[in-house]
C-alpha atoms as a PDB file:
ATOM      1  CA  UNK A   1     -64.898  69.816  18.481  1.00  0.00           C
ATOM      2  CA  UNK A   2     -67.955  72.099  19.456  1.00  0.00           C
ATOM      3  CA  UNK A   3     -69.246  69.621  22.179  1.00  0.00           C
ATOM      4  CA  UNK A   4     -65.184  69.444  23.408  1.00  0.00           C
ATOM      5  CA  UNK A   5     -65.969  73.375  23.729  1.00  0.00           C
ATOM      6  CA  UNK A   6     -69.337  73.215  24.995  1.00  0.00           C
ATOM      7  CA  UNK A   7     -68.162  70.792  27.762  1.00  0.00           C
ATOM      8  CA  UNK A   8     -65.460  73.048  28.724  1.00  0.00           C
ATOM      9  CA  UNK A   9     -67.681  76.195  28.976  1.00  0.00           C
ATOM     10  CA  UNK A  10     -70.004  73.524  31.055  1.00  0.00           C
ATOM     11  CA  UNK A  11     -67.244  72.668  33.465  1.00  0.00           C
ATOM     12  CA  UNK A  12     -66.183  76.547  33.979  1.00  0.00           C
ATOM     13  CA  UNK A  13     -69.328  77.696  34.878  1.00  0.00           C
ATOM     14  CA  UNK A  14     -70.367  74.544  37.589  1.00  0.00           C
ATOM     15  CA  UNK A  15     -66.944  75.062  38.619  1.00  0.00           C
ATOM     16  CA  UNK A  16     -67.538  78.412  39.392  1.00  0.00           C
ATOM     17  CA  UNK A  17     -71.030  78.200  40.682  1.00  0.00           C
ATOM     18  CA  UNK A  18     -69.680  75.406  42.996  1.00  0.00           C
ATOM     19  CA  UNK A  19     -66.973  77.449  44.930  1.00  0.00           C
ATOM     20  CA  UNK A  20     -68.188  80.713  44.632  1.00  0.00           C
ATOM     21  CA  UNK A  21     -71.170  79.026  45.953  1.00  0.00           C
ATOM     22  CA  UNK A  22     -72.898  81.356  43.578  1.00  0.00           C
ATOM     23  CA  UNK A  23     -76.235  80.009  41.524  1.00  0.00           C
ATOM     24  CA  UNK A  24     -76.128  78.763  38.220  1.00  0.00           C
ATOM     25  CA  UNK A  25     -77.994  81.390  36.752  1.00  0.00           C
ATOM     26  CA  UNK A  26     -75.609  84.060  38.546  1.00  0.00           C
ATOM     27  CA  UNK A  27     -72.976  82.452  37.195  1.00  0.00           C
ATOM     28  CA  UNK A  28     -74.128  82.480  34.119  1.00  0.00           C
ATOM     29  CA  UNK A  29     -74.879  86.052  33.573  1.00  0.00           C
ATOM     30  CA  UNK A  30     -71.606  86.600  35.010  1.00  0.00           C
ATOM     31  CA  UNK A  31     -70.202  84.528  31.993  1.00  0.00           C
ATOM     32  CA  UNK A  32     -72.073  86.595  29.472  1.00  0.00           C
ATOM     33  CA  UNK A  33     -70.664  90.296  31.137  1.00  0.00           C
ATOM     34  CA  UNK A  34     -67.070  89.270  31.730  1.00  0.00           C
ATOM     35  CA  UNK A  35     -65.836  86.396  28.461  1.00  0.00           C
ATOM     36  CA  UNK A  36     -66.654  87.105  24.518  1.00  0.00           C
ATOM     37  CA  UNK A  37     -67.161  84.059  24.059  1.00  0.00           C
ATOM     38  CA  UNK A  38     -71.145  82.703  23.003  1.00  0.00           C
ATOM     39  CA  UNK A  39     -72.175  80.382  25.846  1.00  0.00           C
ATOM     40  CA  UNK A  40     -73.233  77.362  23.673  1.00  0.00           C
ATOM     41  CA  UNK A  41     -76.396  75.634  23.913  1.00  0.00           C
ATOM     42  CA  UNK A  42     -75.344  72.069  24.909  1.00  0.00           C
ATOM     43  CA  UNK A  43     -72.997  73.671  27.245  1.00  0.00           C
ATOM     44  CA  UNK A  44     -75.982  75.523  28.792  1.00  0.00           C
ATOM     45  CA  UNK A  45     -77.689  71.845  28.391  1.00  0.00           C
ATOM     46  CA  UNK A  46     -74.998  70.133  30.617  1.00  0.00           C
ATOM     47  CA  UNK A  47     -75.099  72.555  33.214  1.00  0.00           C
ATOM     48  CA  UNK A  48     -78.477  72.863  33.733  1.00  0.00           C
ATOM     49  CA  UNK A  49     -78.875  69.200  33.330  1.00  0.00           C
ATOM     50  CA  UNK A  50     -76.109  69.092  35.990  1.00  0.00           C
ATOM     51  CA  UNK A  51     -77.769  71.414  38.750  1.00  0.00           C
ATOM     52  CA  UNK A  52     -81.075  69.679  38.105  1.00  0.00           C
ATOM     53  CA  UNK A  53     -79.959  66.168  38.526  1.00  0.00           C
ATOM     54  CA  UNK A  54     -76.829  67.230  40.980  1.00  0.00           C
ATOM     55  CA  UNK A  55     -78.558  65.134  44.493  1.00  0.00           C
ATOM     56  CA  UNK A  56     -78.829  62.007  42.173  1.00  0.00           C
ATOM     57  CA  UNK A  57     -75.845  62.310  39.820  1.00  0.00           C
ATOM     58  CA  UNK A  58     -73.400  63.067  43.912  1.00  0.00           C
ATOM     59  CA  UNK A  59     -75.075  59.880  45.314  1.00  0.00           C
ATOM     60  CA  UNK A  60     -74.602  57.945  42.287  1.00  0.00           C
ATOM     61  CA  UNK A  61     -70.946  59.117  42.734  1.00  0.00           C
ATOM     62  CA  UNK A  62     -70.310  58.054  46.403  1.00  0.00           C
ATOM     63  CA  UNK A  63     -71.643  54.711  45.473  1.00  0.00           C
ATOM     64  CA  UNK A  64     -68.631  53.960  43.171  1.00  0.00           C
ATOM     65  CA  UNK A  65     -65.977  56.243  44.534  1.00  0.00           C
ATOM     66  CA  UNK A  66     -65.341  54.151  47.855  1.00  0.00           C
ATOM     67  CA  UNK A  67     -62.986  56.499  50.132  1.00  0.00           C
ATOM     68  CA  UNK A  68     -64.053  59.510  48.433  1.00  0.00           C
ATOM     69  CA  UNK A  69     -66.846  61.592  49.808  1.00  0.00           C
ATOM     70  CA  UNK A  70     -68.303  63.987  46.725  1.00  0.00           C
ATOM     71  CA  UNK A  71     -67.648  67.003  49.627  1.00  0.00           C
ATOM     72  CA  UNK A  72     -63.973  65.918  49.691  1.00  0.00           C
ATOM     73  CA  UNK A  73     -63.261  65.718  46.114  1.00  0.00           C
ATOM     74  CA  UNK A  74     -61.440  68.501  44.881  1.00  0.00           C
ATOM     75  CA  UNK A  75     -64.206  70.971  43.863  1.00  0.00           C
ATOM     76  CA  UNK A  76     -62.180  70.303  40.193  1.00  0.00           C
ATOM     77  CA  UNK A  77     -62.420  66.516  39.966  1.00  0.00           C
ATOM     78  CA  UNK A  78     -66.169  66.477  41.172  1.00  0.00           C
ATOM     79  CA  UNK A  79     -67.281  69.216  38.721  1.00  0.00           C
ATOM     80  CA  UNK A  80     -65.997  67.021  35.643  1.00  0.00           C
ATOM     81  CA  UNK A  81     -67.259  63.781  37.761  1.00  0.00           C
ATOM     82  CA  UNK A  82     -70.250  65.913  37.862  1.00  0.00           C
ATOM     83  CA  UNK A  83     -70.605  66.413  34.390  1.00  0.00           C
ATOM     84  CA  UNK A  84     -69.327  63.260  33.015  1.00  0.00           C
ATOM     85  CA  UNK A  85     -71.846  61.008  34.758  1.00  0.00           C
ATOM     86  CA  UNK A  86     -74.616  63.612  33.592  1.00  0.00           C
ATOM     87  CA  UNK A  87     -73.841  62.422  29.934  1.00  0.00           C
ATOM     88  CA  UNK A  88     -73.415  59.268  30.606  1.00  0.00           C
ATOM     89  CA  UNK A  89     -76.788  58.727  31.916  1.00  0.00           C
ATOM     90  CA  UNK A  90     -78.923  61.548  30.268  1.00  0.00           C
ATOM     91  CA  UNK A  91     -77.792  62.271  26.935  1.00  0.00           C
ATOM     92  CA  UNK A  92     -78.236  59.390  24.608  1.00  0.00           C
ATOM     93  CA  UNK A  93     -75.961  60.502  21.790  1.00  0.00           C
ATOM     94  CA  UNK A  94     -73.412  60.514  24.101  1.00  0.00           C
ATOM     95  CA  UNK A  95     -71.625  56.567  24.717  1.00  0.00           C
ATOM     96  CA  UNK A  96     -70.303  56.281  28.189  1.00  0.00           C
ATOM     97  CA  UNK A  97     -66.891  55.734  26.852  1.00  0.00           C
ATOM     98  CA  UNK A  98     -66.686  59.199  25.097  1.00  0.00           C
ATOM     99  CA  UNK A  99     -67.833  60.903  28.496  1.00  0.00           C
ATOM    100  CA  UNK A 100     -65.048  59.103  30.270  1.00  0.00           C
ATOM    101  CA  UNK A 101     -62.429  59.738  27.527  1.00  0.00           C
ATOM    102  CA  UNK A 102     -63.220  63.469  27.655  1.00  0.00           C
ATOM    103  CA  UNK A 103     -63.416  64.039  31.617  1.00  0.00           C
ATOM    104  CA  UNK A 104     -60.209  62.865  31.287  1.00  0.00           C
ATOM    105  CA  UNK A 105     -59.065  64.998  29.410  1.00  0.00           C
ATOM    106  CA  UNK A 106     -61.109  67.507  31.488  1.00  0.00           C
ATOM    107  CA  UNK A 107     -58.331  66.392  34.308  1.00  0.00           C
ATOM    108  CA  UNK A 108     -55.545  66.267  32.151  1.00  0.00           C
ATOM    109  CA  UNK A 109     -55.678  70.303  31.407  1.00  0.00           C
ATOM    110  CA  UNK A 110     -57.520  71.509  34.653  1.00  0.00           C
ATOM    111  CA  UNK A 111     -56.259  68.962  37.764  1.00  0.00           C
ATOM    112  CA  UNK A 112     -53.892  67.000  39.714  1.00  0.00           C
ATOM    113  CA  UNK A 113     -51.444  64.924  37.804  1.00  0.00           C
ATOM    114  CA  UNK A 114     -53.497  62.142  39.309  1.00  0.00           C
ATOM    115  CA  UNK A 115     -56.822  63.295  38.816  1.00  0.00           C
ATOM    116  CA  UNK A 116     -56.861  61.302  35.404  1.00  0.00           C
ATOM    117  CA  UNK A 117     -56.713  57.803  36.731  1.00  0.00           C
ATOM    118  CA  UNK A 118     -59.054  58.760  39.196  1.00  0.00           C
ATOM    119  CA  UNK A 119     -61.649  60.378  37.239  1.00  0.00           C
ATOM    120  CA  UNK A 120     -61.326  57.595  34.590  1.00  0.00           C
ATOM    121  CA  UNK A 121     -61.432  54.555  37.258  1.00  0.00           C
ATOM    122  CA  UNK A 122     -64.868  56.468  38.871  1.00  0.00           C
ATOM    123  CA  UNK A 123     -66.346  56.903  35.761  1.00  0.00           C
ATOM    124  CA  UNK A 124     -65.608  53.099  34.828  1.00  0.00           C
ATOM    125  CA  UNK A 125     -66.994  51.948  37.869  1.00  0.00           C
ATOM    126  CA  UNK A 126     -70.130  53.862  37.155  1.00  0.00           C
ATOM    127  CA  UNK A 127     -70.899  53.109  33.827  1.00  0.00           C
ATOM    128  CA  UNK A 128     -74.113  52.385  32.750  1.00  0.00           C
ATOM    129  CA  UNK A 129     -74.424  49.265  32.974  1.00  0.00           C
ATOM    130  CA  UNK A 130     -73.807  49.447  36.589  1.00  0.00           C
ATOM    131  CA  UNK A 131     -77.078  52.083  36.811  1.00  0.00           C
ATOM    132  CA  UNK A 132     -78.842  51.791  33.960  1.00  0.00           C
ATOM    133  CA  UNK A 133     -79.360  55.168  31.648  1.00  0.00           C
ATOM    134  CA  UNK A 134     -81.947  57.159  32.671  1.00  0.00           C
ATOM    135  CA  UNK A 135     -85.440  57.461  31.135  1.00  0.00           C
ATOM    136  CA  UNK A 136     -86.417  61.008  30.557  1.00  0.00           C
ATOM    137  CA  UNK A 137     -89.330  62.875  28.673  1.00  0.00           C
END
């Protein structure tokens, strides 16, 4: 339950940054003046590991969603695309099938009433077996 959390704070804040076109770190202080909430640490994790890796983790994206430019997504569905495929390639305690399972459930509450199947047939299509996880530090 904390990571469901922590992902949620995640996708609030990118979502934010991305369409107030704002920086992360605006955004964040923003967060910390205006909710009572505690920011959590992986949440701060996943969006940091989201901005950093953002160039790869969009082109990675328009490889496997054929159709659908990142820039045309809704800025919704691309956030939790966004963040999803972060996990799934980056954080090894994380299988790719718990990533998909919760962006979907990311879509469920926040998007379209299609934005499920669509989130969760990207997501399969860019599993990691397609790309290989990513080596880090």
């Amino acid at each position: 339950m904390r990571r469901r959390t922590a992902r949620k704070q995640a996708f609030l804040a990118l979502y934010q940054s991305d369409i107030n076109e704002r920086s992360l770190e605006d955004t964040l202080g923003l967060w910390r003046s205006s909710y009572q909430e505690e920011f959590r640490e992986y949440a701060r994790t996943l969006t940091e590991g989201v901005e950093r890796e953002r160039e790869d983790l969009d082109a990675r994206l328009s490889e496997v969603a054929i159709g659908w430019p990142v820039h045309r997504m809704s800025a919704v569905d691309r956030t939790i695309l966004r963040l999803a495929l972060y996990e799934m390639l980056y954080v090894d305690d994380v299988p790719p099938d718990v990533a998909i399972n919760e962006a979907i459930e990311l879509a469920t509450g926040f998007s379209s009433e299609e934005a499920p199947a669509f989130v969760g047939g990207v997501l399969r299509g860019a599993e990691p077996n397609i790309f290989g996880r990513v080596e880090h530090g």
